[in-house]
PDB file of N, CA and C in Angstrom:
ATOM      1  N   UNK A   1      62.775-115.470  65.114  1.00  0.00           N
ATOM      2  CA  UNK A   1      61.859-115.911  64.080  1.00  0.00           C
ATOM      3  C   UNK A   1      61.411-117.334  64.397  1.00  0.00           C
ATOM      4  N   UNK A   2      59.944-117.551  64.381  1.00  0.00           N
ATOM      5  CA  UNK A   2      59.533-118.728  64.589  1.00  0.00           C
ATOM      6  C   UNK A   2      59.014-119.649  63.335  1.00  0.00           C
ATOM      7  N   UNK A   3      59.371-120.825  63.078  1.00  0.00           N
ATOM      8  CA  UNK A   3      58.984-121.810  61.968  1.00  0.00           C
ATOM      9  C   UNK A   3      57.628-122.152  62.277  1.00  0.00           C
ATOM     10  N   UNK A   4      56.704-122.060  61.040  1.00  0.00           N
ATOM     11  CA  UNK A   4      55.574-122.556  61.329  1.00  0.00           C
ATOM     12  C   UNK A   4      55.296-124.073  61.845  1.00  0.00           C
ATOM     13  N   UNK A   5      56.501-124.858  61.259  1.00  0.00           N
ATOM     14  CA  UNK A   5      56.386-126.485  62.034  1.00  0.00           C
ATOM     15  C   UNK A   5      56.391-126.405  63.663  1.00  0.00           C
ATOM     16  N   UNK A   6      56.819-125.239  64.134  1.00  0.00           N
ATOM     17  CA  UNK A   6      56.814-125.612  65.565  1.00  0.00           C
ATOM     18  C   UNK A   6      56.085-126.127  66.263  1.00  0.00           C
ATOM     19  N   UNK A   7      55.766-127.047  67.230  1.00  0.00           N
ATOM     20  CA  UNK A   7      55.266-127.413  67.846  1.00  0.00           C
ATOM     21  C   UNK A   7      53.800-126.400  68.500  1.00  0.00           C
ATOM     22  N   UNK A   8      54.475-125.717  68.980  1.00  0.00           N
ATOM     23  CA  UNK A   8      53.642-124.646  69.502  1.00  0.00           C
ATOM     24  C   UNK A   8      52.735-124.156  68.394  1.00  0.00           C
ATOM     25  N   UNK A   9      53.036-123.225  67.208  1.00  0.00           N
ATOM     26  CA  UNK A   9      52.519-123.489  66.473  1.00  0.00           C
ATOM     27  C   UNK A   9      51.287-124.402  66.184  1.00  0.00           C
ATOM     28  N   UNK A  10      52.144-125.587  65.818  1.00  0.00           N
ATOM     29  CA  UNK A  10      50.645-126.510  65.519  1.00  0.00           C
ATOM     30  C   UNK A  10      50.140-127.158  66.142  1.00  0.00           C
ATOM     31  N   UNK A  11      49.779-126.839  67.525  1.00  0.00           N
ATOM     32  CA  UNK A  11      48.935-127.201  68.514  1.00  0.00           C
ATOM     33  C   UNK A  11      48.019-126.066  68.719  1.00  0.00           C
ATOM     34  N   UNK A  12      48.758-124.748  68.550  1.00  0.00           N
ATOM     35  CA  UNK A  12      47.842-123.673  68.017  1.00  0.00           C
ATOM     36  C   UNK A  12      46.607-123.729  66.750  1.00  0.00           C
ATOM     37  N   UNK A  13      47.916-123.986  65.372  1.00  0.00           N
ATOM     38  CA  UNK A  13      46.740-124.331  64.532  1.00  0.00           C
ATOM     39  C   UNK A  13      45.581-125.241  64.873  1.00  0.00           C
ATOM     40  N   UNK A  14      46.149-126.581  65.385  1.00  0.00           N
ATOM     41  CA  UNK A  14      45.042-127.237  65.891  1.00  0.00           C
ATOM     42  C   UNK A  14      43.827-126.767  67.036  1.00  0.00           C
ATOM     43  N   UNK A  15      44.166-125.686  67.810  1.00  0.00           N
ATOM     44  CA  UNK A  15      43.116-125.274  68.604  1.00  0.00           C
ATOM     45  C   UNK A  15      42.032-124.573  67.875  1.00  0.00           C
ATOM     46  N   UNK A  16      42.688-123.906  66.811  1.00  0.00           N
ATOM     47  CA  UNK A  16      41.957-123.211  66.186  1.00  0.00           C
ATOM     48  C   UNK A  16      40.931-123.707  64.939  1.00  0.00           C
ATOM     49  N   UNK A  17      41.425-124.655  64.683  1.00  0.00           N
ATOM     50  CA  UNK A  17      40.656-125.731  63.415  1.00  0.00           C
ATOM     51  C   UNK A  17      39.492-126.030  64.449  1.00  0.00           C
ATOM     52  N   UNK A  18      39.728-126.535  65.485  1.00  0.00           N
ATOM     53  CA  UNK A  18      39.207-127.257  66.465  1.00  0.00           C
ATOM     54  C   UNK A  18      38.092-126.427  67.189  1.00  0.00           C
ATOM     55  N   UNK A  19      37.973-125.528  67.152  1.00  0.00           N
ATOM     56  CA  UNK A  19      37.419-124.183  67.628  1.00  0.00           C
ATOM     57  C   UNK A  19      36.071-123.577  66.590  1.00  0.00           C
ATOM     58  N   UNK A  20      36.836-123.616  65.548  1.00  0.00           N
ATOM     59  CA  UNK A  20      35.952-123.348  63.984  1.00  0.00           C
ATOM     60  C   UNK A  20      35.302-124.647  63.605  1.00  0.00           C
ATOM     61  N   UNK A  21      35.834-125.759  63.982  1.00  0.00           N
ATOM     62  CA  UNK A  21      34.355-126.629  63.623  1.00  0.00           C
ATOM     63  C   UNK A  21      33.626-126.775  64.473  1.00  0.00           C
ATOM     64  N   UNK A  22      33.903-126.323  65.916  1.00  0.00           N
ATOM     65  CA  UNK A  22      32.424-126.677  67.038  1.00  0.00           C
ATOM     66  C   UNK A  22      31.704-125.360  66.967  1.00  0.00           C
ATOM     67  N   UNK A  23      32.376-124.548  66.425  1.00  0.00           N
ATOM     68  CA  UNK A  23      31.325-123.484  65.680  1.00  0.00           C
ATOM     69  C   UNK A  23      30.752-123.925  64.724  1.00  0.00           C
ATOM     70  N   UNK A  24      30.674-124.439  64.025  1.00  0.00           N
ATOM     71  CA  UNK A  24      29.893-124.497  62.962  1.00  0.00           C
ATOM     72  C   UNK A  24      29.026-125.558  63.584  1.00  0.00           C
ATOM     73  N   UNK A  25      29.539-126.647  64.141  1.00  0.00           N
ATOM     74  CA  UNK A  25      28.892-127.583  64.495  1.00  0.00           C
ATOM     75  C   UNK A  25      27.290-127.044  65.686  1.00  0.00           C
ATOM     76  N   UNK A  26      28.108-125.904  66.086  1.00  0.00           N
ATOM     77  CA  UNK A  26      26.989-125.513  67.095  1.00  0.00           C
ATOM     78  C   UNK A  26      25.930-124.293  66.039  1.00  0.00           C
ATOM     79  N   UNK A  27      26.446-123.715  65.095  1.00  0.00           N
ATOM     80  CA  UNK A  27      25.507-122.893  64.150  1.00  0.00           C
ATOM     81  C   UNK A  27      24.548-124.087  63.412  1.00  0.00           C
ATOM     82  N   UNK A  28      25.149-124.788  63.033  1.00  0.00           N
ATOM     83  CA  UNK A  28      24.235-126.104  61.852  1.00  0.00           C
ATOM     84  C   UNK A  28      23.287-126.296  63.004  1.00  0.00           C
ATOM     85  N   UNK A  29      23.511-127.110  64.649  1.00  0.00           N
ATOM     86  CA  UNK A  29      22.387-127.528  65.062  1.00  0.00           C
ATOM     87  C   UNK A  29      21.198-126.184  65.382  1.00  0.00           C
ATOM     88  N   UNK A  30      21.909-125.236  65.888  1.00  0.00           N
ATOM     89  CA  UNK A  30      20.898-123.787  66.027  1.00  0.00           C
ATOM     90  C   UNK A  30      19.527-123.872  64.770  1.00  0.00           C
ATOM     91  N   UNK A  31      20.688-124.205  63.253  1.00  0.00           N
ATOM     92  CA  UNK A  31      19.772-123.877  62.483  1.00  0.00           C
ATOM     93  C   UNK A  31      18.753-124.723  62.160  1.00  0.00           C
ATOM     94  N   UNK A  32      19.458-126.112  62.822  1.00  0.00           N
ATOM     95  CA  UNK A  32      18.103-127.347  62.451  1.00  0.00           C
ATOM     96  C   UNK A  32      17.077-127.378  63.513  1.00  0.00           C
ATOM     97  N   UNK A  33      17.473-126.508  64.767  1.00  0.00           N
ATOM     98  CA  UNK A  33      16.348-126.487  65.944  1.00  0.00           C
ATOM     99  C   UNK A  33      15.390-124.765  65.004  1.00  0.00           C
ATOM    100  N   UNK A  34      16.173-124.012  64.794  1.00  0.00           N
ATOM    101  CA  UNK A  34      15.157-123.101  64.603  1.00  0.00           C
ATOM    102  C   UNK A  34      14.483-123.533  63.476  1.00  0.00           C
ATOM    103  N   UNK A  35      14.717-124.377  62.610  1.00  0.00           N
ATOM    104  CA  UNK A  35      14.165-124.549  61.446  1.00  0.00           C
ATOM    105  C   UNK A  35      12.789-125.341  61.949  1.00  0.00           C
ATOM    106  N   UNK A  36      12.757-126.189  62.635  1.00  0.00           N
ATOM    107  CA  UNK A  36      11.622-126.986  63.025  1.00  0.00           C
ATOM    108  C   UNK A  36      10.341-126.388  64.180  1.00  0.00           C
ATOM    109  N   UNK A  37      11.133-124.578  64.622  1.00  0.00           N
ATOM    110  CA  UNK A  37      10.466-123.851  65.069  1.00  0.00           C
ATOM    111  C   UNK A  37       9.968-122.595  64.343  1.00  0.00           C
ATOM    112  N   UNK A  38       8.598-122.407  64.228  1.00  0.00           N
ATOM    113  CA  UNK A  38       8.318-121.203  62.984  1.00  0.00           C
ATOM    114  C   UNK A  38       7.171-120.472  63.808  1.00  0.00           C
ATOM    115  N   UNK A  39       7.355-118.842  62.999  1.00  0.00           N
ATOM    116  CA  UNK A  39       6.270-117.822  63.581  1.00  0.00           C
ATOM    117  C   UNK A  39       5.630-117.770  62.135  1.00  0.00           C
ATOM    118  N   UNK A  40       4.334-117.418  62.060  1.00  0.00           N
ATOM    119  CA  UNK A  40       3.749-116.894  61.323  1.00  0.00           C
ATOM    120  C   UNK A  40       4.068-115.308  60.550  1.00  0.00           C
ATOM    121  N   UNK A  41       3.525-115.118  59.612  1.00  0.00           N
ATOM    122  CA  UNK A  41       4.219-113.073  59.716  1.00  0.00           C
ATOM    123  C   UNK A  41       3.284-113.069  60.607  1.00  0.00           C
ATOM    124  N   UNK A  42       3.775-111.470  61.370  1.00  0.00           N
ATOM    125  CA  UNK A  42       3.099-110.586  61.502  1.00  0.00           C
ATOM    126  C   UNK A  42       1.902-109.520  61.156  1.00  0.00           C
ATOM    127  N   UNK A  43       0.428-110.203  61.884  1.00  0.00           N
ATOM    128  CA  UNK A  43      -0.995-109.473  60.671  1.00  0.00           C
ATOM    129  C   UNK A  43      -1.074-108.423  61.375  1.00  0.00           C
ATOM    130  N   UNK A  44      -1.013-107.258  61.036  1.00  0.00           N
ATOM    131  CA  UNK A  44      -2.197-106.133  61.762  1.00  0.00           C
ATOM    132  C   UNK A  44      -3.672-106.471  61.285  1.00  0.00           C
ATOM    133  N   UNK A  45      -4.101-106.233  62.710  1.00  0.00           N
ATOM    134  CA  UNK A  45      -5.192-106.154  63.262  1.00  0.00           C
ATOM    135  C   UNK A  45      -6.073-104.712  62.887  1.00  0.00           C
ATOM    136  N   UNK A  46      -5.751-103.728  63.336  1.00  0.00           N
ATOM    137  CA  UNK A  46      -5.885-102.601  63.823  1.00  0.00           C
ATOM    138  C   UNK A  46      -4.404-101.544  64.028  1.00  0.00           C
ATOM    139  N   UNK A  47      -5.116-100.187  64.208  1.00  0.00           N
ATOM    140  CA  UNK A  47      -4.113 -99.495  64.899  1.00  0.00           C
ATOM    141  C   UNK A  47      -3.188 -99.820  65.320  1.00  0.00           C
ATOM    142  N   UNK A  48      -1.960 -99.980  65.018  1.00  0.00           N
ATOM    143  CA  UNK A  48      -0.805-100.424  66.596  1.00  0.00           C
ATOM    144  C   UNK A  48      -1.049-101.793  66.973  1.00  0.00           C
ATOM    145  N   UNK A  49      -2.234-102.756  66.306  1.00  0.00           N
ATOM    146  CA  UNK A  49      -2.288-104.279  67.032  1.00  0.00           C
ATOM    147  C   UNK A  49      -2.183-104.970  65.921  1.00  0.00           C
ATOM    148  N   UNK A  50      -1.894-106.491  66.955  1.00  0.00           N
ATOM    149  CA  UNK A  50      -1.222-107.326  65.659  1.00  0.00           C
ATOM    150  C   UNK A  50      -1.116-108.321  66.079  1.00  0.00           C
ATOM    151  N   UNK A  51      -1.011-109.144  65.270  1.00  0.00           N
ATOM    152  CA  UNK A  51      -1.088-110.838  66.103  1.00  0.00           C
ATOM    153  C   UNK A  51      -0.190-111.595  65.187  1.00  0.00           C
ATOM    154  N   UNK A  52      -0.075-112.852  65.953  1.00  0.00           N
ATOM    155  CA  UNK A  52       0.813-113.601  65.336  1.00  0.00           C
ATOM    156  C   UNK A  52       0.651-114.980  65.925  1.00  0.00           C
ATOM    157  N   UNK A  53       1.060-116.200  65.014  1.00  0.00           N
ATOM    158  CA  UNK A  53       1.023-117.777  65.637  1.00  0.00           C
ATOM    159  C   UNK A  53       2.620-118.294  65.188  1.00  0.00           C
ATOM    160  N   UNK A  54       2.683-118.657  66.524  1.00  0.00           N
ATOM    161  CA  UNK A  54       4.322-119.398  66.651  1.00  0.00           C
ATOM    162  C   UNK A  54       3.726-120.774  66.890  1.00  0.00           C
ATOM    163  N   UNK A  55       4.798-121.890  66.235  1.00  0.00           N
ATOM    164  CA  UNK A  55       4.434-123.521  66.644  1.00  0.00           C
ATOM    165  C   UNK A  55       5.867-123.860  66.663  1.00  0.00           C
ATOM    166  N   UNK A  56       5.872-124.817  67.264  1.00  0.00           N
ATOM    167  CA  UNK A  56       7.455-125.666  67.419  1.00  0.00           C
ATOM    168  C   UNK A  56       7.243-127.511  67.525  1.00  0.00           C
ATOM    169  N   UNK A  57       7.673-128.328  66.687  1.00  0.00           N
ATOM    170  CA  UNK A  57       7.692-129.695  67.105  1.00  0.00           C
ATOM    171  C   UNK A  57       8.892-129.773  68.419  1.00  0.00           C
ATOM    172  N   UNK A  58       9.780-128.976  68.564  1.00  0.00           N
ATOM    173  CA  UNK A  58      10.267-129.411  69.751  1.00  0.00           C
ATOM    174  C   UNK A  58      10.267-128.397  70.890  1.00  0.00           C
ATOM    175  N   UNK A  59       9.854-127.395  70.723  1.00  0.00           N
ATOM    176  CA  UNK A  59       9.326-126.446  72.554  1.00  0.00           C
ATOM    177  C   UNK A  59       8.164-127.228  72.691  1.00  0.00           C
ATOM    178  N   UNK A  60       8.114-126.687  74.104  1.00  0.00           N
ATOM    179  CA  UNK A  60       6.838-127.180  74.647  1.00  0.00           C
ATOM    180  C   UNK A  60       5.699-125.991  74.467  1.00  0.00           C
ATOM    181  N   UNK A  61       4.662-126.465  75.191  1.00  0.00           N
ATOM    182  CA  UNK A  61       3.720-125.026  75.082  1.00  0.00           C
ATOM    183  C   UNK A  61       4.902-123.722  75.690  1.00  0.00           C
ATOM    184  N   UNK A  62       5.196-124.076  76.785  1.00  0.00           N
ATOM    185  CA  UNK A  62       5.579-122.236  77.092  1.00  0.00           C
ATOM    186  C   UNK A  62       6.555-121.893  76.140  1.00  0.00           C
ATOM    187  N   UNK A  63       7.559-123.004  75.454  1.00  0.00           N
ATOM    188  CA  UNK A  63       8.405-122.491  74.671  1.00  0.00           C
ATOM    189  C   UNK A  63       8.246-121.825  73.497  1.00  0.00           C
ATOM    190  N   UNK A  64       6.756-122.320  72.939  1.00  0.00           N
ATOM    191  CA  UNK A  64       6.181-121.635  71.798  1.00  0.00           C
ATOM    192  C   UNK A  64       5.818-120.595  72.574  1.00  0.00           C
ATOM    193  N   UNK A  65       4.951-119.971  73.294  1.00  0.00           N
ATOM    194  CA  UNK A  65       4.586-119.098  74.194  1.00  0.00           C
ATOM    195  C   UNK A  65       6.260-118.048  73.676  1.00  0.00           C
ATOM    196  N   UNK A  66       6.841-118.144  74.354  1.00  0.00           N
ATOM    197  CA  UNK A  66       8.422-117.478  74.675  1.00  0.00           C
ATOM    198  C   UNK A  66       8.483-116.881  73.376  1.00  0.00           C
ATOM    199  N   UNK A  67       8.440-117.919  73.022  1.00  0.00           N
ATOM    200  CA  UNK A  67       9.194-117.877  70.694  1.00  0.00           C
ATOM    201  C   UNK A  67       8.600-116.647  70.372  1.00  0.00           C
ATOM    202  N   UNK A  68       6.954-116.911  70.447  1.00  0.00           N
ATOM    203  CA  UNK A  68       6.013-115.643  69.986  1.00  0.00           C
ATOM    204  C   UNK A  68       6.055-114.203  70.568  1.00  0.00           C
ATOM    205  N   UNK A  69       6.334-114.491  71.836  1.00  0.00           N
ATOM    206  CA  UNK A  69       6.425-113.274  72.448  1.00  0.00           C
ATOM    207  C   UNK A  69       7.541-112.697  72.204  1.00  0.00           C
ATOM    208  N   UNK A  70       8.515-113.371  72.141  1.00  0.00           N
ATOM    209  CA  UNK A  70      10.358-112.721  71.510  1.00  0.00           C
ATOM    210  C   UNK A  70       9.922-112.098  69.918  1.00  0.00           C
ATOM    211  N   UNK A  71       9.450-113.042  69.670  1.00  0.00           N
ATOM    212  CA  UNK A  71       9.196-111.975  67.820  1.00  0.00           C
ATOM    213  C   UNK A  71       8.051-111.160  68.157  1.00  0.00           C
ATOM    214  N   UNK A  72       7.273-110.979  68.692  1.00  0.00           N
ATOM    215  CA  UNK A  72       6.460-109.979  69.036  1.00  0.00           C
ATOM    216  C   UNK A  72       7.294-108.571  69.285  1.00  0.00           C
ATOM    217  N   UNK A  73       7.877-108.678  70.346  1.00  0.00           N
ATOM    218  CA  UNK A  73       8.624-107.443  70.620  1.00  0.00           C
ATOM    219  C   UNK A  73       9.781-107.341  69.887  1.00  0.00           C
ATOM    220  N   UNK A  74      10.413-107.935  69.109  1.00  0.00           N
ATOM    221  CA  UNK A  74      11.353-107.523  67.920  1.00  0.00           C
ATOM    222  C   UNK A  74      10.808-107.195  66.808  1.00  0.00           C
ATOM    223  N   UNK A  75       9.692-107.250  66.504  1.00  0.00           N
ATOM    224  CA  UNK A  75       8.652-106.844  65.873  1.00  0.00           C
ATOM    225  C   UNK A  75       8.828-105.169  66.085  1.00  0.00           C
ATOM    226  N   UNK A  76       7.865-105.043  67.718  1.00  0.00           N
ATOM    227  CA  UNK A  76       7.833-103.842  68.315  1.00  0.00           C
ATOM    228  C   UNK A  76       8.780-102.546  68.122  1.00  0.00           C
ATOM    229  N   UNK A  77       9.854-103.266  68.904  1.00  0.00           N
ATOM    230  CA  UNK A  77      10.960-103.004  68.578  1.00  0.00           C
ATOM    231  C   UNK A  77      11.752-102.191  67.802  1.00  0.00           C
ATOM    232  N   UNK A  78      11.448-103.027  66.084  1.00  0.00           N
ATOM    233  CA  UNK A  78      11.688-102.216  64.968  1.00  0.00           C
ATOM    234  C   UNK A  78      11.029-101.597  64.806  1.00  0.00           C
ATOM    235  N   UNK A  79       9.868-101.423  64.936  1.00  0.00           N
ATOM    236  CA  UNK A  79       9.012-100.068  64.590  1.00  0.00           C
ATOM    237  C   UNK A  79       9.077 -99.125  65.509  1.00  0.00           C
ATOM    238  N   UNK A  80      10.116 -99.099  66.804  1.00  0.00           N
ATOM    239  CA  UNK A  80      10.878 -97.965  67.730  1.00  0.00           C
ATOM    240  C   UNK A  80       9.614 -97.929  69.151  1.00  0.00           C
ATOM    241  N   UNK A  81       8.568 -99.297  69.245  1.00  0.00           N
ATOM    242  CA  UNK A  81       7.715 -99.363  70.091  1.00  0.00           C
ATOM    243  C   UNK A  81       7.827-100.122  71.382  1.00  0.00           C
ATOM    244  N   UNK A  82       6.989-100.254  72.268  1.00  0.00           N
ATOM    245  CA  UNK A  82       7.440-101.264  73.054  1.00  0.00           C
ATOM    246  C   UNK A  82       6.586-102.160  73.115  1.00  0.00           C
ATOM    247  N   UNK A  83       6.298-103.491  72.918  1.00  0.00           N
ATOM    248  CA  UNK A  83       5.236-104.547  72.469  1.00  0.00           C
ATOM    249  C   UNK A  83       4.714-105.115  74.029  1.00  0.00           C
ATOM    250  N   UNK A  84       2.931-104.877  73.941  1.00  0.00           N
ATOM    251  CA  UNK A  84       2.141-104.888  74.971  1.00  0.00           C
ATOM    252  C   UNK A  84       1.266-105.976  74.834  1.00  0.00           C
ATOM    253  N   UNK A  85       1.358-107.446  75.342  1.00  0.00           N
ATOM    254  CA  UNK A  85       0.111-108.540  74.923  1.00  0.00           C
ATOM    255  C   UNK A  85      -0.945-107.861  75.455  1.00  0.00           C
ATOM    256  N   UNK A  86      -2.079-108.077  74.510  1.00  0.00           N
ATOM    257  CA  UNK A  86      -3.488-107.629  74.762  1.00  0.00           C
ATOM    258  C   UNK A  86      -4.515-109.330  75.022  1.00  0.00           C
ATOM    259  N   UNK A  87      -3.991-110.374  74.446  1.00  0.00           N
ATOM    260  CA  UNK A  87      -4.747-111.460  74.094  1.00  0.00           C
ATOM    261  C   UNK A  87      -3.557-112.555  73.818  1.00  0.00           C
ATOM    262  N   UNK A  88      -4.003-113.659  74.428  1.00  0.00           N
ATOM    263  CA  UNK A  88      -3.316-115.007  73.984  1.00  0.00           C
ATOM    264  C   UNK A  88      -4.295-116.083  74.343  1.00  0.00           C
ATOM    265  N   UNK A  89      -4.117-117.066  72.893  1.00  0.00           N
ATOM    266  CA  UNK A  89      -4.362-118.739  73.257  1.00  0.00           C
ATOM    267  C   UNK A  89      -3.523-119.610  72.959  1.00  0.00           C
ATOM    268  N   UNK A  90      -3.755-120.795  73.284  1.00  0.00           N
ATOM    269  CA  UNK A  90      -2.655-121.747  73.259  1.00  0.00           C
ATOM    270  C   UNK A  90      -2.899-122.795  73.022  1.00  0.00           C
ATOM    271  N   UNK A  91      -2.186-124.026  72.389  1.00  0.00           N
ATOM    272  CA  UNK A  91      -3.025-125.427  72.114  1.00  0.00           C
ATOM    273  C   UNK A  91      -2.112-126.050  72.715  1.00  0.00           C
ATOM    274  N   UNK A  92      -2.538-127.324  73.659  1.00  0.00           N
ATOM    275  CA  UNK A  92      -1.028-128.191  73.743  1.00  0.00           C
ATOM    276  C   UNK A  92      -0.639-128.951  72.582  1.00  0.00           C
ATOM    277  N   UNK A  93      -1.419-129.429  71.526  1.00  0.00           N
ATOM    278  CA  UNK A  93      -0.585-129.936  70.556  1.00  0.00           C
ATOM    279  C   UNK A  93      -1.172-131.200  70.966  1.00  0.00           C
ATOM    280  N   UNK A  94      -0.452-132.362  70.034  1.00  0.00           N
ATOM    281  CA  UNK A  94      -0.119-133.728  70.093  1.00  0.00           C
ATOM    282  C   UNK A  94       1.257-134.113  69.970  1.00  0.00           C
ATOM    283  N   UNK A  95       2.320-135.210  70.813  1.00  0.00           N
ATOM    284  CA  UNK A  95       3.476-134.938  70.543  1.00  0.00           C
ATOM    285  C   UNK A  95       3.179-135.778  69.234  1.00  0.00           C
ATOM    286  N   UNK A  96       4.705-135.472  68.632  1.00  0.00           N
ATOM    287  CA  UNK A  96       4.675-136.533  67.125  1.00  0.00           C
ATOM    288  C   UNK A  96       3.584-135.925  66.088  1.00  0.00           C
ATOM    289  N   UNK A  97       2.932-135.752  66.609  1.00  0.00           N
ATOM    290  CA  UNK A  97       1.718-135.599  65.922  1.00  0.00           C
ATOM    291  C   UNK A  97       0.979-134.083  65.074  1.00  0.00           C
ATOM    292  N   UNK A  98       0.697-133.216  66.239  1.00  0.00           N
ATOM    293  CA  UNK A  98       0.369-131.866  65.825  1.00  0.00           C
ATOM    294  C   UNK A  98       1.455-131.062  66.947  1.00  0.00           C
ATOM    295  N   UNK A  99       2.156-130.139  66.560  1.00  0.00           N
ATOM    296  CA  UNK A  99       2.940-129.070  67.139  1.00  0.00           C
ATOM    297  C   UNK A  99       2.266-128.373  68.131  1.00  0.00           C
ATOM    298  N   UNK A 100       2.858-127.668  69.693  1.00  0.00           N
ATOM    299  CA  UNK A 100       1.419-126.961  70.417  1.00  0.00           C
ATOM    300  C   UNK A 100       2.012-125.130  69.204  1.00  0.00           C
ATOM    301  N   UNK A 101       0.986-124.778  69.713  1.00  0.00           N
ATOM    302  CA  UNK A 101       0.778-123.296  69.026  1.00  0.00           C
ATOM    303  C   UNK A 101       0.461-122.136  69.877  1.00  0.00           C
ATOM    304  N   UNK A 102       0.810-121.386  69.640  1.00  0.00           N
ATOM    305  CA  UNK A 102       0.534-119.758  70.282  1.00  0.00           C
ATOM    306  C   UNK A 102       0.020-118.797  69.748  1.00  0.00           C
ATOM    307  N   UNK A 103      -1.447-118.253  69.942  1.00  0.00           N
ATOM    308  CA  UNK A 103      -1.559-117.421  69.007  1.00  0.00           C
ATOM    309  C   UNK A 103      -1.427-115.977  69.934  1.00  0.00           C
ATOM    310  N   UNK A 104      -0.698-114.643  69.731  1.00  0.00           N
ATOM    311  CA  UNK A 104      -0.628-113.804  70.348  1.00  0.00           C
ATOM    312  C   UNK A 104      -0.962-112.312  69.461  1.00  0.00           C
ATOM    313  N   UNK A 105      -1.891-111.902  70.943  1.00  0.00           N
ATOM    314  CA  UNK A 105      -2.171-110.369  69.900  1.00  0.00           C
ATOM    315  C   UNK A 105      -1.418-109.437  71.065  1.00  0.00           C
ATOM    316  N   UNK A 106      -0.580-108.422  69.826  1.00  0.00           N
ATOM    317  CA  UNK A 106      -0.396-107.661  71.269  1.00  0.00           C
ATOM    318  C   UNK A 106      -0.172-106.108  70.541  1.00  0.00           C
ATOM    319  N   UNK A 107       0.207-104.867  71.002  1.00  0.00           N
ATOM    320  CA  UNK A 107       0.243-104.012  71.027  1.00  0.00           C
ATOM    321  C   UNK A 107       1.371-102.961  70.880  1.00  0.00           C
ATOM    322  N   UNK A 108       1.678-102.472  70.153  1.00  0.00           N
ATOM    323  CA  UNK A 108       2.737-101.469  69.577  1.00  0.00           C
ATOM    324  C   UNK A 108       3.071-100.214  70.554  1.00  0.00           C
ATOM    325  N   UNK A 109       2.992-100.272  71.685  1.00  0.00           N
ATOM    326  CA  UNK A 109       3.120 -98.464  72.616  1.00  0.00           C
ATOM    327  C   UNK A 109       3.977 -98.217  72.021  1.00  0.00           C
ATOM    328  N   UNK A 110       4.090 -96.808  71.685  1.00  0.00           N
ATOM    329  CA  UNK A 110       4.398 -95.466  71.488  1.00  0.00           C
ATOM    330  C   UNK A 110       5.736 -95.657  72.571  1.00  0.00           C
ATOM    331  N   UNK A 111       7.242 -95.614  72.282  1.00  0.00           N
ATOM    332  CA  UNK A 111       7.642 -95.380  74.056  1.00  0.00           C
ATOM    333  C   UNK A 111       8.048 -93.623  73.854  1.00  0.00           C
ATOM    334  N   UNK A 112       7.926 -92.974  74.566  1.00  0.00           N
ATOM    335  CA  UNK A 112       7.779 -91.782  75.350  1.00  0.00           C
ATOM    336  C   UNK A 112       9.159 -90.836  76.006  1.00  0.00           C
TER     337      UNK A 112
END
């Protein structure tokens, strides 16, 4: 039978305290970077098309680029499709100033 004062023990507990706050510490910053990165909803267009604008004060253009295209096809995705860009533009932004932006249209295939 082991005493919880043991040594072992509470170098254990301590790994584990220690463990659970750089988790959290690493969820809180996740949530203050995604928070300052946003998609628009999702508009249909048409049939199966659909567009959307992602901006970020801290990606760059391709990172907004990336952002939009990742919710594009999780988009897709859930509706059991596979998401096809048809159209994109892009702004670089101003730093500090104006966010760059992505606007993306893309396409719902059917997958088969």
């Amino acid at each position: 039978m082991t005493s919880s004062l043991c040594p072992a023990n509470i170098v254990e507990h301590k790994n584990t305290v220690g463990a659970a706050m750089n988790q959290r510490y690493g969820m809180a910053a996740s949530l203050l970077l995604a928070a300052c990165a946003s998609s628009g909803p999702v508009t249909q267009l048409g049939q199966d098309t659909y567009m959307l604008t992602a901006s970020s004060r801290w990606h760059g253009n391709d990172g907004v680029a990336i952002q939009g295209l990742q919710q594009a096809d999780a988009y897709c995705k859930n509706l059991g499709g596979r998401m096809r860009v048809v159209g994109s533009e892009r702004s670089e932004g101003v730093v500090f100033f104006l966010p760059p932006k992505a606007l993306i249209t893309f396409k719902c295939d059917k997958v088969s």
